[in-house]
C-alpha atoms as a PDB file:
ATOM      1  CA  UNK A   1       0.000   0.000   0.000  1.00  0.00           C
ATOM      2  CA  UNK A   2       2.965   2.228   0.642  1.00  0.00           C
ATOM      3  CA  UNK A   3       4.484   2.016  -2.811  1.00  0.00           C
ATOM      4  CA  UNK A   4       1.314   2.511  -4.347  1.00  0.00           C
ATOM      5  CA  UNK A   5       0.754   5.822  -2.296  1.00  0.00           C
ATOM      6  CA  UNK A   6       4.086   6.842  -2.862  1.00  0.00           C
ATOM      7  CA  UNK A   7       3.740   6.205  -6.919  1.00  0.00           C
ATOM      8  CA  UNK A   8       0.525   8.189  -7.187  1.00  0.00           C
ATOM      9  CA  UNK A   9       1.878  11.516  -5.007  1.00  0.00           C
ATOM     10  CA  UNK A  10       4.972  11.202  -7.337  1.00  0.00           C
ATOM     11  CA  UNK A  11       2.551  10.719 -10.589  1.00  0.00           C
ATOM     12  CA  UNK A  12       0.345  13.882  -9.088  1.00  0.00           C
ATOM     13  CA  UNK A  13       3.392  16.290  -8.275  1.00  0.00           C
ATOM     14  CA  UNK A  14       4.894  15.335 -12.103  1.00  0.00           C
ATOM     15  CA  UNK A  15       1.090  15.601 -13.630  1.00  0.00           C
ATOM     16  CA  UNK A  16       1.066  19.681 -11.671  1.00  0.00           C
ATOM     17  CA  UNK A  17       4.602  20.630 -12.340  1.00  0.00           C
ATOM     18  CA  UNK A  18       3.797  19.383 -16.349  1.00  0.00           C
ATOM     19  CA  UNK A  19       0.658  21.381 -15.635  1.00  0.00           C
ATOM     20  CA  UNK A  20       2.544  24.848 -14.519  1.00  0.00           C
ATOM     21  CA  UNK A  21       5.019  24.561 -17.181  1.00  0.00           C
ATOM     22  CA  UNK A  22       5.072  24.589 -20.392  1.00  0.00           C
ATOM     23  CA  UNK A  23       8.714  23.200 -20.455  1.00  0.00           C
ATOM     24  CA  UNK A  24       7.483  20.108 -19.224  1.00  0.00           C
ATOM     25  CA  UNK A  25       5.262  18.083 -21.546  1.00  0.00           C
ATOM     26  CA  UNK A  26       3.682  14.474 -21.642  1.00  0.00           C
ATOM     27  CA  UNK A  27       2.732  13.571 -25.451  1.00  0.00           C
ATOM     28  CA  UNK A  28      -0.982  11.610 -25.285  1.00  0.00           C
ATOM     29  CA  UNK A  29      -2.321   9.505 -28.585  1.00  0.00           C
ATOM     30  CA  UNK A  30      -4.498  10.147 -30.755  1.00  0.00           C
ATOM     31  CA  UNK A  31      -7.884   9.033 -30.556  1.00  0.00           C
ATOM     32  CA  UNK A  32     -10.862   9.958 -28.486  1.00  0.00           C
ATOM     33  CA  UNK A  33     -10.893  12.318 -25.494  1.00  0.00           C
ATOM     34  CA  UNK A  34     -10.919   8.721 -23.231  1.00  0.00           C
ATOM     35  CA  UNK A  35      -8.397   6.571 -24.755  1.00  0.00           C
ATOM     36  CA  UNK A  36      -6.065   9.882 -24.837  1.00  0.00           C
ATOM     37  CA  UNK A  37      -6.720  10.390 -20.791  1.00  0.00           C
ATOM     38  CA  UNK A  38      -6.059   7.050 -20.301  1.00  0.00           C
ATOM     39  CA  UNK A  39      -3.273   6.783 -22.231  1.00  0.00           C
ATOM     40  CA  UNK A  40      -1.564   9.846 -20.423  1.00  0.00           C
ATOM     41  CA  UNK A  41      -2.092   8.653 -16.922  1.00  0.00           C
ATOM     42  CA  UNK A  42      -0.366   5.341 -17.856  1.00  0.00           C
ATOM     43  CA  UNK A  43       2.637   7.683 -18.704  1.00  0.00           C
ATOM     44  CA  UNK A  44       2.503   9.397 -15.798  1.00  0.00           C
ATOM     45  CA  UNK A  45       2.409   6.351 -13.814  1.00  0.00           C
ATOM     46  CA  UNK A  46       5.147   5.104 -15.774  1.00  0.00           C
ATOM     47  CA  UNK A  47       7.279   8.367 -15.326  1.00  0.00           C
ATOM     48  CA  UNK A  48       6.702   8.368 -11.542  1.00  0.00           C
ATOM     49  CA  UNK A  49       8.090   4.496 -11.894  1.00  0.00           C
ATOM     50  CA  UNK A  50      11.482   5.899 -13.891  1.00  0.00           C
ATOM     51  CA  UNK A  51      11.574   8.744 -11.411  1.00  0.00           C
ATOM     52  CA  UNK A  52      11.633   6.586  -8.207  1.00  0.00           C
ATOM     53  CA  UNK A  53      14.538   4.148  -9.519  1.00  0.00           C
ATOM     54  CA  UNK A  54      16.497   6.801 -10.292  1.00  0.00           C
ATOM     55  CA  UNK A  55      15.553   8.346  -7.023  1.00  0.00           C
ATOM     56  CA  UNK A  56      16.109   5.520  -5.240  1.00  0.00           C
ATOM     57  CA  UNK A  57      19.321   4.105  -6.824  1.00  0.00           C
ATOM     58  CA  UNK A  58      21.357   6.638  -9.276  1.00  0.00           C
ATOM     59  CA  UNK A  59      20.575   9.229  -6.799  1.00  0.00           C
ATOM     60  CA  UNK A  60      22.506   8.150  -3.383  1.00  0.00           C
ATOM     61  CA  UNK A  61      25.496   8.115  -5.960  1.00  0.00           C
ATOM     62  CA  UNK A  62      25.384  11.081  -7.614  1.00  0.00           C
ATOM     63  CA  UNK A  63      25.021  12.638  -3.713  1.00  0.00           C
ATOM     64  CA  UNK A  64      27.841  10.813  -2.420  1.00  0.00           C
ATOM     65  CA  UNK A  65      30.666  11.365  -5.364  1.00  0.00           C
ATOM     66  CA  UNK A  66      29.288  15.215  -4.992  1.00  0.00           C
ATOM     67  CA  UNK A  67      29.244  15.750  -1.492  1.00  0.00           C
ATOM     68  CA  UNK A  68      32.129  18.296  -1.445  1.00  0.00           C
ATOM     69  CA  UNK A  69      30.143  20.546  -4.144  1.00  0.00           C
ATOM     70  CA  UNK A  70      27.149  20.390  -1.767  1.00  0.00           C
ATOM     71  CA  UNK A  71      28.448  21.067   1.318  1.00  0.00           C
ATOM     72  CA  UNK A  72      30.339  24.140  -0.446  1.00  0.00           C
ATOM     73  CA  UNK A  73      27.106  25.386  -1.601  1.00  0.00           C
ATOM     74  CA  UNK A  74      25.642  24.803   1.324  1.00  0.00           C
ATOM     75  CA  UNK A  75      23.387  21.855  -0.228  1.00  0.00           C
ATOM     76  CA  UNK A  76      22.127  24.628  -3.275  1.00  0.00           C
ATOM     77  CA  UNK A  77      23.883  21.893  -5.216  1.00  0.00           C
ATOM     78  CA  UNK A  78      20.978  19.700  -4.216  1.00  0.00           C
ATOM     79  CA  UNK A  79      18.929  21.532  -6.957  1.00  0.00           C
ATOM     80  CA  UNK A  80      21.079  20.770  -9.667  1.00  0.00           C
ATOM     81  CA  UNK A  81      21.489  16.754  -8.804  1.00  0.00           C
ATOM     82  CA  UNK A  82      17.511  16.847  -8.769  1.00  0.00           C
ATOM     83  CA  UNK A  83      17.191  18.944 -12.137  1.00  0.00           C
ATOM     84  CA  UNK A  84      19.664  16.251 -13.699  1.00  0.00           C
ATOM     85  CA  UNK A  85      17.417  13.465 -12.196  1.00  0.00           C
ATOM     86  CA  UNK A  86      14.701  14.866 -13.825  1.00  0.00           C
ATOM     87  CA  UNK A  87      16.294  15.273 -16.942  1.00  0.00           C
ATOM     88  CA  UNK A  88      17.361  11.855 -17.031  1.00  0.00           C
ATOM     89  CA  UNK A  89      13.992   9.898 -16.423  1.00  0.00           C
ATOM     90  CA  UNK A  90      12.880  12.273 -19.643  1.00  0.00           C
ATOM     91  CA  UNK A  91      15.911  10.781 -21.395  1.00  0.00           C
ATOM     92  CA  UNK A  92      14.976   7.412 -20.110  1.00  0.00           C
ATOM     93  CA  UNK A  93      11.291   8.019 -20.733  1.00  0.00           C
ATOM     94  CA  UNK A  94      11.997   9.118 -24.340  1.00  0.00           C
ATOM     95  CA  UNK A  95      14.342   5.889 -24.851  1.00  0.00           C
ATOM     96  CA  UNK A  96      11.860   3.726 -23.924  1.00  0.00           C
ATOM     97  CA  UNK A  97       8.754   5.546 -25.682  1.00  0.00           C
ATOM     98  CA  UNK A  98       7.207   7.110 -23.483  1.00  0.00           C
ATOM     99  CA  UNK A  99       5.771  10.557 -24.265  1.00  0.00           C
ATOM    100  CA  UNK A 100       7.878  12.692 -21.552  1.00  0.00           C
ATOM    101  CA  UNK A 101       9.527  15.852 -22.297  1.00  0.00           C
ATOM    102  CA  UNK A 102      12.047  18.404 -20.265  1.00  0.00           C
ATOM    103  CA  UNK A 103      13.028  21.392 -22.334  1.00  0.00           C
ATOM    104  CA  UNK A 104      16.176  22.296 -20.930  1.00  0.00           C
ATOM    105  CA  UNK A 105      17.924  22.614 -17.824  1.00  0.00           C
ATOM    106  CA  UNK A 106      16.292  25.753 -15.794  1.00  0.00           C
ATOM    107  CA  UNK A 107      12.830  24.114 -16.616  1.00  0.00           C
ATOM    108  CA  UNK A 108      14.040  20.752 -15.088  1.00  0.00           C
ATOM    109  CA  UNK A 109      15.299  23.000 -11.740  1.00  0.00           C
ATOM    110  CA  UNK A 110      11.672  24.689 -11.574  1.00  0.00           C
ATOM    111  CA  UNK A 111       9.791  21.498 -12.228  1.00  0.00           C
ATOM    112  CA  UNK A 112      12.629  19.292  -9.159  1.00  0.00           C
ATOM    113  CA  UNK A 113      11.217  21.862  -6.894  1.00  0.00           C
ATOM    114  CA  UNK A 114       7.606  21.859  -7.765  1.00  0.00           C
ATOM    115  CA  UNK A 115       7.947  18.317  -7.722  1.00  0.00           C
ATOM    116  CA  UNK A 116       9.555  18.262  -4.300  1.00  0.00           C
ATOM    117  CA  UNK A 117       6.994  21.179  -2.463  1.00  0.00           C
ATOM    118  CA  UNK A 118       3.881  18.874  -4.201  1.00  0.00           C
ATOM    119  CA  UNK A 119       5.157  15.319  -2.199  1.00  0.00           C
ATOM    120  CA  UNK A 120       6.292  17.008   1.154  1.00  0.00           C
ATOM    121  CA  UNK A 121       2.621  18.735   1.228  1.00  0.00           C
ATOM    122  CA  UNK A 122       0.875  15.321   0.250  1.00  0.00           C
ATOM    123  CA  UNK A 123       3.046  13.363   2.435  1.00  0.00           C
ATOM    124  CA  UNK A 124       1.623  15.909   4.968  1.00  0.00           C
ATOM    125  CA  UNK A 125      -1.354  15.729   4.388  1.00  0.00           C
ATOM    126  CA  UNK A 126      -2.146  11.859   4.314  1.00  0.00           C
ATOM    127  CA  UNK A 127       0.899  11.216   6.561  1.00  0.00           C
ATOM    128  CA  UNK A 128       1.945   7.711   5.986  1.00  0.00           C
ATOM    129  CA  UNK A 129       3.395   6.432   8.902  1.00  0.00           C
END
């Protein structure tokens, strides 16, 4: 239940920050109003999926080899390793065929921290322990 909690606040938070911006983009099908609906929630979900791996495991990495550039910025560099995580699951989202879009780096900063201010008020909100 706790993955599948965690997978829809991370599908809502990328489905508003594609919402606010118009750098960030999730290509539907054609077809009726339904099937394209449909269709774009599945990519969401799927996104959300790419998102946590690379959250969960290229992450901790990219933290670790950069710690000295984060504690010199005082953890600003934090923004920049979740902009690059973002751009990567639209790289790996694109690879795979999935309609997911980033244009460009300051749009992939913007839409890390809408991201990140959408789960920490959901996870407040239905407070999952």
């Amino acid at each position: 239940m706790r993955f599948v909690s965690w997978l829809l606040t991370t599908a809502l938070a990328l489905s508003i920050a594609a919402w606010l911006l118009d750098g960030i983009a999730f290509e539907g099908s054609s077809g009726t109003f339904t099937e394209q609906v449909q269709d774009k929630w599945l990519d969401v979900l799927l996104v959300a999926l790419i998102l946590g791996v690379i959250t969960s495991f290229v992450k901790p990495i990219v933290q670790f080899l950069s710690l000295p550039f984060i504690i010199l910025t005082i953890g600003l560099f934090l923004l920049v390793i979740n902009a690059l995580m973002l751009m990567l699951t639209a790289w790996i989202a694109g690879e795979v065929g999935i309609g997911f879009e980033v244009d460009g780096f300051w749009t992939a900063v913007v839409g890390s921290i809408i991201i990140t201010i959408v789960t920490w008020a959901v996870d407040l909100v239905v407070d999952r322990d």
